[in-house]
Protein backbone atom coordinates (compact mmCIF):
# COMPACT_ATOMS: atom_id res chain seq x y z
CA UNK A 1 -2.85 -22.60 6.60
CA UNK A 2 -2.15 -19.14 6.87
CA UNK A 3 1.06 -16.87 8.42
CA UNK A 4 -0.88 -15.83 11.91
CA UNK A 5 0.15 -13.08 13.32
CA UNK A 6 -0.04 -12.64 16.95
CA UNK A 7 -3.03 -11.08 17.81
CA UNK A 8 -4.64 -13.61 15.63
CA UNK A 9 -3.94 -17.10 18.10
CA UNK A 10 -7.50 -17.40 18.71
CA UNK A 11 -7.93 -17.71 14.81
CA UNK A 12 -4.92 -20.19 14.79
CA UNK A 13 -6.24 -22.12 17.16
CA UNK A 14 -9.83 -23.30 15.29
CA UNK A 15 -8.25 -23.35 12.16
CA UNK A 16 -5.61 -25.47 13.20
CA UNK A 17 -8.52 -27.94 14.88
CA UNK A 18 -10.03 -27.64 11.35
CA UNK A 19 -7.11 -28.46 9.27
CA UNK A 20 -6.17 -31.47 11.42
CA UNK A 21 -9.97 -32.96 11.58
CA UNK A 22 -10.20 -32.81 7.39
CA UNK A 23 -7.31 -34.51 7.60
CA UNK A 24 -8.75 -37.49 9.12
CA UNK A 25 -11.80 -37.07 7.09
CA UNK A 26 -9.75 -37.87 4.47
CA UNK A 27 -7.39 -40.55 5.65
CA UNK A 28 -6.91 -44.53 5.66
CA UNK A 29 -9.73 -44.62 8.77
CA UNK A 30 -11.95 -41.88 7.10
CA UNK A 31 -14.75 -40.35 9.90
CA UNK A 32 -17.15 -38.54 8.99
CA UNK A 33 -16.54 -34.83 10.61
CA UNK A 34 -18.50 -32.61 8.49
CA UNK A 35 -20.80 -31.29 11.11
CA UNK A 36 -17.17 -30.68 14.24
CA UNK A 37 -15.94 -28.68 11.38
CA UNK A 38 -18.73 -26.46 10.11
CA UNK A 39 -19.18 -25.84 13.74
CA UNK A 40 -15.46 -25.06 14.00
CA UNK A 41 -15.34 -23.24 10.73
CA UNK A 42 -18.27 -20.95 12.20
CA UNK A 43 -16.33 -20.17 15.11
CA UNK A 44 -13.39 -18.93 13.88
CA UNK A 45 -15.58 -17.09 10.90
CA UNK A 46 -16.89 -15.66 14.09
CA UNK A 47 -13.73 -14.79 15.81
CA UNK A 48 -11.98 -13.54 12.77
CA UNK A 49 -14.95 -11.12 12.40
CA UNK A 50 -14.56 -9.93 16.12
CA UNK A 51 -10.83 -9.71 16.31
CA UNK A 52 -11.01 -7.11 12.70
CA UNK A 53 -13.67 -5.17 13.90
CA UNK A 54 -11.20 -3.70 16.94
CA UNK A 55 -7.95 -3.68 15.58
CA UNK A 56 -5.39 -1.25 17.89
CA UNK A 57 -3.50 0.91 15.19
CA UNK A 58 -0.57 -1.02 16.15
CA UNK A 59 -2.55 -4.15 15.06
CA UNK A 60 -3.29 -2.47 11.96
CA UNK A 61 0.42 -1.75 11.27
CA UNK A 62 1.50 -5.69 12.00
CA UNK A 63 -2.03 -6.84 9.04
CA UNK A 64 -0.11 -3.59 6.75
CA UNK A 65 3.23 -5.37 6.87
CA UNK A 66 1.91 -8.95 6.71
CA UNK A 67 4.31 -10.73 4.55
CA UNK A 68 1.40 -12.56 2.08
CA UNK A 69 -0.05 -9.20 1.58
CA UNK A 70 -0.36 -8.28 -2.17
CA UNK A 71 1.98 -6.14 -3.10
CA UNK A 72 2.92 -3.68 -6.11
CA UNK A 73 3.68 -6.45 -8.79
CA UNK A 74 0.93 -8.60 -7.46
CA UNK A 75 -1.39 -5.18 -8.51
CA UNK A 76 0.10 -4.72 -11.75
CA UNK A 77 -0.09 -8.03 -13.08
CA UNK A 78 -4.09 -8.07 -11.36
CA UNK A 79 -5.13 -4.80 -12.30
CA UNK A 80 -2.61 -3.76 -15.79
CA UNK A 81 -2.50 -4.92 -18.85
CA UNK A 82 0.32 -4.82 -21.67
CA UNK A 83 2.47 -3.78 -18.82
CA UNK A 84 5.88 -2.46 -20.37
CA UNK A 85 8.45 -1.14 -17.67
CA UNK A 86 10.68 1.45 -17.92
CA UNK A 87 13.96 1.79 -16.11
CA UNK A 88 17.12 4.05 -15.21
CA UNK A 89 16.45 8.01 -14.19
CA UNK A 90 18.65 8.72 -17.10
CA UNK A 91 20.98 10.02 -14.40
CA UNK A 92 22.25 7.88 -12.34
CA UNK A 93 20.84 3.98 -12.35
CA UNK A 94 17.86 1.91 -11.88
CA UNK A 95 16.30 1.64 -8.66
CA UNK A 96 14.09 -1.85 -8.18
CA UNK A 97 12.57 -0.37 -5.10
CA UNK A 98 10.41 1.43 -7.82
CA UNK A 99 8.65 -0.25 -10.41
CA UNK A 100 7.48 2.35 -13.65
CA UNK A 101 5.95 1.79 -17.05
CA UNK A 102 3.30 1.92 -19.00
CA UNK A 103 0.03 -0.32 -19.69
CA UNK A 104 -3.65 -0.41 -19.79
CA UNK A 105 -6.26 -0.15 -16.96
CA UNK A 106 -9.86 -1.04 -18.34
CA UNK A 107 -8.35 -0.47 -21.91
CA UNK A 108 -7.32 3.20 -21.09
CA UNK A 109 -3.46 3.55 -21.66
CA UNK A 110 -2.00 4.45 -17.87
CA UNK A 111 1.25 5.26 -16.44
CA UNK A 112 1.72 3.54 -13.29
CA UNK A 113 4.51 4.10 -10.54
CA UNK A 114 4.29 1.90 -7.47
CA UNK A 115 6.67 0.51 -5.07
CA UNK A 116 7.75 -3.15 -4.41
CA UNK A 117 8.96 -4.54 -1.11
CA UNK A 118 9.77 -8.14 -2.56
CA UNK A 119 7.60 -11.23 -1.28
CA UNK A 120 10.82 -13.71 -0.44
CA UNK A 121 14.33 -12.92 0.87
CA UNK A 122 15.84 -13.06 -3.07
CA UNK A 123 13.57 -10.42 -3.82
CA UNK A 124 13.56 -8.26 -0.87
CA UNK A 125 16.74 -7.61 -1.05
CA UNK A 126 16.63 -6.90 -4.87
CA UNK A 127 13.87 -4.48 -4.56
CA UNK A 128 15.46 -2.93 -1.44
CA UNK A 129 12.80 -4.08 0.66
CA UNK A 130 11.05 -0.82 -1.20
CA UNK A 131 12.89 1.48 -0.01
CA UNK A 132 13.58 3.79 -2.66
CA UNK A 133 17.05 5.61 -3.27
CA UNK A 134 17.42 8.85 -5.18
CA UNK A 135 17.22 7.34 -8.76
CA UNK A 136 13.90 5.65 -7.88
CA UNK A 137 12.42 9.29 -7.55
CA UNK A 138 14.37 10.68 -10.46
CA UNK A 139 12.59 7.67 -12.61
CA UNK A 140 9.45 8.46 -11.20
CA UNK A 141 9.71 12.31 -12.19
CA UNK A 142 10.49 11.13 -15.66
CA UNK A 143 7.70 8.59 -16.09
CA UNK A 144 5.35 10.71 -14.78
CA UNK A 145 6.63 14.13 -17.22
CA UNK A 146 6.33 11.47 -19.76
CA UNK A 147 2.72 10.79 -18.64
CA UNK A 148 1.90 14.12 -19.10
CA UNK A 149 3.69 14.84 -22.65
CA UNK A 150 0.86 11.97 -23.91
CA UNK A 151 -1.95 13.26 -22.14
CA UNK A 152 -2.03 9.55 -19.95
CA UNK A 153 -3.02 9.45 -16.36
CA UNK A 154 -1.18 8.40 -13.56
CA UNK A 155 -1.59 5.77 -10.79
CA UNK A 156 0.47 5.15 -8.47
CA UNK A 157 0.71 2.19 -5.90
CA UNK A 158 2.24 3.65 -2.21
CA UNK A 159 3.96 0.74 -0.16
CA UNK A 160 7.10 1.59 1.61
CA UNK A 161 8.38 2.12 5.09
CA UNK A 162 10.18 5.19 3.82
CA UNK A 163 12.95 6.17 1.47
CA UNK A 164 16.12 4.29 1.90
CA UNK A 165 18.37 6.25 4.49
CA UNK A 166 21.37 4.80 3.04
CA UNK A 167 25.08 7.20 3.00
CA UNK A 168 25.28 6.50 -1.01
CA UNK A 169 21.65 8.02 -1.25
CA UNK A 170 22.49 11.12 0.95
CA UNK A 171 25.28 11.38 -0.84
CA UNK A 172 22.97 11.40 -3.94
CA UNK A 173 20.90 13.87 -2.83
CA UNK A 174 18.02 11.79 -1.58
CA UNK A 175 15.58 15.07 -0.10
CA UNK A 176 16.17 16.87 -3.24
CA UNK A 177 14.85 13.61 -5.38
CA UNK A 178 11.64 13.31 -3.18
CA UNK A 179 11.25 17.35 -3.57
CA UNK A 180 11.57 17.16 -6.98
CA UNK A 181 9.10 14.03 -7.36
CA UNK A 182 6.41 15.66 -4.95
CA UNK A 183 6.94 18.98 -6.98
CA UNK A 184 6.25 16.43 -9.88
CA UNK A 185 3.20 14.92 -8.77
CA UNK A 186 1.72 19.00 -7.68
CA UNK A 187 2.74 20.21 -11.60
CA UNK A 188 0.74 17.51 -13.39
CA UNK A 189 -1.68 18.26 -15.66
CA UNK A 190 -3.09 15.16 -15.74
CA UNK A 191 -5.24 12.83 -13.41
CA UNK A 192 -3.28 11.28 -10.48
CA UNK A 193 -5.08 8.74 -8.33
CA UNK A 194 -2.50 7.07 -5.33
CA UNK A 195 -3.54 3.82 -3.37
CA UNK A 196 -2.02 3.00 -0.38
CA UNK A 197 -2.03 -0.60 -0.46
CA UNK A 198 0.28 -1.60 2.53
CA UNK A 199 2.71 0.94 4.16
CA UNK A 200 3.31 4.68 3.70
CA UNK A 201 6.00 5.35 5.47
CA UNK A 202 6.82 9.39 5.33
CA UNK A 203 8.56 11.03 2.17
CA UNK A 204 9.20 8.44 0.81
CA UNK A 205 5.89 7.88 0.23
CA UNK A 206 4.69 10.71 -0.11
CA UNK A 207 6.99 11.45 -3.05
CA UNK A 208 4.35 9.66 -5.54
CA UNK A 209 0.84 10.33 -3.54
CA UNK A 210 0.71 14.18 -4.17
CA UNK A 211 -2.13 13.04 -6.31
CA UNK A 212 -6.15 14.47 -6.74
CA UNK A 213 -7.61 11.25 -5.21
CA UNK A 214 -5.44 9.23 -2.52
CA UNK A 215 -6.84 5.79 -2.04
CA UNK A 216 -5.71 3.59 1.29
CA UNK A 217 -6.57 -0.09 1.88
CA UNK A 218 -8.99 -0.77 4.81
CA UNK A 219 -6.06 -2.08 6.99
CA UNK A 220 -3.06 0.03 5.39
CA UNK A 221 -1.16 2.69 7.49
CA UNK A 222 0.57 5.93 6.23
CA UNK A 223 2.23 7.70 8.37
CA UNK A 224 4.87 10.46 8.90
CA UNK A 225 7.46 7.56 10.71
CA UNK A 226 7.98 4.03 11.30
CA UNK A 227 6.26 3.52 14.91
CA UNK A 228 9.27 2.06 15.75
CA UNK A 229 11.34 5.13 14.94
CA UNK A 230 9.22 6.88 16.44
CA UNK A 231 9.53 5.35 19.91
CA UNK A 232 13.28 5.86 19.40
CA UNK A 233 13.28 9.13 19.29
CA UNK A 234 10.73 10.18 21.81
CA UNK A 235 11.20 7.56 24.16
CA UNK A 236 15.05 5.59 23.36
CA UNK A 237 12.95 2.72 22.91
CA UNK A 238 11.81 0.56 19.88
CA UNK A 239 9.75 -1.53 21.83
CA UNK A 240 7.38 1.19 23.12
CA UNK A 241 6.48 1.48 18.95
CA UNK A 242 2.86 0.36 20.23
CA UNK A 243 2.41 3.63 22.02
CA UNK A 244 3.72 5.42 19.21
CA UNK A 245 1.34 3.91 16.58
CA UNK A 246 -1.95 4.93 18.65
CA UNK A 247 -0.43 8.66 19.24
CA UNK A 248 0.36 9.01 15.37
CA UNK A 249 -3.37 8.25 14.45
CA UNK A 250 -2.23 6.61 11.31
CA UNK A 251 -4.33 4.25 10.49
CA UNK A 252 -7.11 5.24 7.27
CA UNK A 253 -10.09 5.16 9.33
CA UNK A 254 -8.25 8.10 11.45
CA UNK A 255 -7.10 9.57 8.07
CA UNK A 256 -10.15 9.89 6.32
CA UNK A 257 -11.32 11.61 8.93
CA UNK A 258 -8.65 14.02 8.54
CA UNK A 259 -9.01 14.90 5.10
CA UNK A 260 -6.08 13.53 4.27
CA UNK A 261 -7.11 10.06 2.29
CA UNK A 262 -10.21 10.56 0.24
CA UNK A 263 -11.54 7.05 0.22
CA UNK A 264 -11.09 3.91 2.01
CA UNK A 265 -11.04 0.95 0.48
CA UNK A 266 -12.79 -2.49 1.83
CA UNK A 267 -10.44 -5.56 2.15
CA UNK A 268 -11.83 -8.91 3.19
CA UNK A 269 -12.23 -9.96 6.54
CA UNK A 270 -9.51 -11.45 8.12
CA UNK A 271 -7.26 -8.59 5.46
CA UNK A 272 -5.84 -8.24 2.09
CA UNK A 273 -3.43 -11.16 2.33
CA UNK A 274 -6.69 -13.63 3.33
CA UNK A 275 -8.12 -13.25 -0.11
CA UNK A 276 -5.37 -10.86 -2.37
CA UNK A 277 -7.92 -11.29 -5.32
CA UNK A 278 -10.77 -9.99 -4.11
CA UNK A 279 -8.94 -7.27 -2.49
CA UNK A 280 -7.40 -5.89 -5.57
CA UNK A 281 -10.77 -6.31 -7.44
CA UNK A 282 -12.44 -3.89 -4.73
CA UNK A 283 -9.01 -1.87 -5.00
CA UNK A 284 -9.77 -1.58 -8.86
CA UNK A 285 -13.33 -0.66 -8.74
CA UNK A 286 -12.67 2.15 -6.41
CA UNK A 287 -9.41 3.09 -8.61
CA UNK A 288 -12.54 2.97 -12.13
CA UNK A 289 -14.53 5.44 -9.82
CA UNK A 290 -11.64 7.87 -9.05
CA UNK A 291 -10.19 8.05 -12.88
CA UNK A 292 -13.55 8.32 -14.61
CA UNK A 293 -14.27 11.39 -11.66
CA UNK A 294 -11.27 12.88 -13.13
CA UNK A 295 -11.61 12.16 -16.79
CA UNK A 296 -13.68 15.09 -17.53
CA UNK A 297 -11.22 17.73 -16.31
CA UNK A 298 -8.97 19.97 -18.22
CA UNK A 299 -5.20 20.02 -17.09
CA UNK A 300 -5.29 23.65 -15.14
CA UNK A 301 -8.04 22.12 -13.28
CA UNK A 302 -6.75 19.34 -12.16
CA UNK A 303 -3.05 20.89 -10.82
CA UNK A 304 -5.56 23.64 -9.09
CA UNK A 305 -7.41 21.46 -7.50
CA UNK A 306 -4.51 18.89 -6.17
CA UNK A 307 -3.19 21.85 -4.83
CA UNK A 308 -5.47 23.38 -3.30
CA UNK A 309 -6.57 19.75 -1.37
CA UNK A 310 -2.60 19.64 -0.22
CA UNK A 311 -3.45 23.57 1.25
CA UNK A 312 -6.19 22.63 2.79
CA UNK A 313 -4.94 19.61 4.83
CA UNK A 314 -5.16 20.31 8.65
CA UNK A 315 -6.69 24.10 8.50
CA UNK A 316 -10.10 23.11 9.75
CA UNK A 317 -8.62 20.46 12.50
């Protein structure tokens, strides 16, 4: 059985006829109920199907933020090998909220930033529910000058509601860090490729997604604010976040559209967290494309041309 969210009762329902009829299939009194649950099993197949193929952005935001989604760790360990992580911005501290190192990707060496929400309450509130605070930046900055120094691409895994808006990170200088990281990512003289894989929630995540080819799950959102902050400020009200999703055209159908995210990538039906593997397979075959694009560029050609796709966002809307 899976976490349902709301939208998805219809879903529920079937599956929850299915999951109680096997159980009797299999019990003291065993009936035969192979054919009532095919029949069942089509239907909510069926329904699944229908409900993904019209998903409202705010929909889209709720499947982004589902908690069995894969997220950054559940990509490493899927897509990396011979991970080794680095931490500490030789500053300040180590931030959890962003995970760093090094490993291989196909048996290319990689440097890979991404970063982690947590998948339980222990480590949610280790890894800051992924919201980043200055240091996380800072590390990311020096992983990725590192990366560069060695001639090693980048890739780096976007899933955050925004940088953490704590006092101690103000205090820290928190815009400055995500300047300095953007600034980063523009510099680089070698390839960058960013995937989206859940949220991307402002400067946060933009700090790491500066990047030649920017990636974005079929059902991910990025956006400039939380929905919900949004509705605060334009309307003193959270629970009008619905309105504020469809206004903010978010979703990566509406930004490839834009320019903005250069490929979408295919999740499952039903969404990433329905089948994580095959989602991060797809995620990693499109991720093999976008490298091997890039492999063949020098390192002025590469900062030119991330630049000049950042330039060129919204001038022909």
């Amino acid at each position: 059985m899976h976490n349902y969210l709301d939208f998805e009762k219809p879903v529920a329902d079937l599956e929850g006829q299915i999951f109680e009829l096997k159980k009797i299939e299999t019990g003291e009194d065993a009936v035969d109920v192979t054919e009532e649950v095919q029949r069942l099993e089509k239907r909510s197949r069926d329904a699944l199907e229908d409900l993904y193929k019209k998903l409202t952005p705010w929909q889209k935001t709720q499947v982004a933020r589902h908690p069995d989604r894969p997220h950054c760790l559940d990509y490493i360990g899927r897509l990396i090998t011979d991970f080794v992580p680095l931490a500490g911005d030789r500053y300040f501290a180590e931030d959890y909220a962003i995970i760093a190192g090094f490993g291989r990707f196909d048996g290319q060496s990689v440097a890979v930033i991404g970063q982690e929400k947590g998948n339980d309450t222990q480590t949610r509130l280790k890894h800051n529910f992924g919201m980043a605070r200055p240091e996380g930046y800072r590390k990311a900055v020096r992983i990725m000058e590192l990366a560069e120094r060695f001639d090693i691409p980048v890739l780096t895994l976007v899933d955050t509601a925004g940088a953490y808006p704590g006092i101690g990170a103000e205090e820290r200088g928190q815009a400055e860090a995500i300047a300095r990281s953007i600034e980063a990512c523009l510099n680089l003289k070698v390839p960058l490729v960013s995937l989206v894989i859940g949220e991307g929630g402002s400067g946060g995540a933009m700090a790491i997604a500066a990047a030649n080819r920017v990636l974005m799950m079929e059902h991910a959102i990025y956006n400039v604010i939380a929905p919900e902050a949004g509705a605060s400020i334009l309307y003193r009200d959270s629970t009008r976040a619905r309105d504020v999703a469809q206004a903010m055209k978010m979703t990566a159908q509406d930004l490839k559209g834009f320019g903005i995210v250069d490929t979408i990538v295919q999740e499952p039906m039903g969404g990433a967290h329905r089948d994580p593997d095959a989602a991060m397979e797809q995620a990693a075959e499109e991720v093999r494309g976008a490298l091997a694009e890039l492999a063949g560029k020098d390192g002025p050609t590469l900062r030119k041309e991330r630049r000049e796709k950042f330039l060129a966002i919204g001038r022909n809307l």
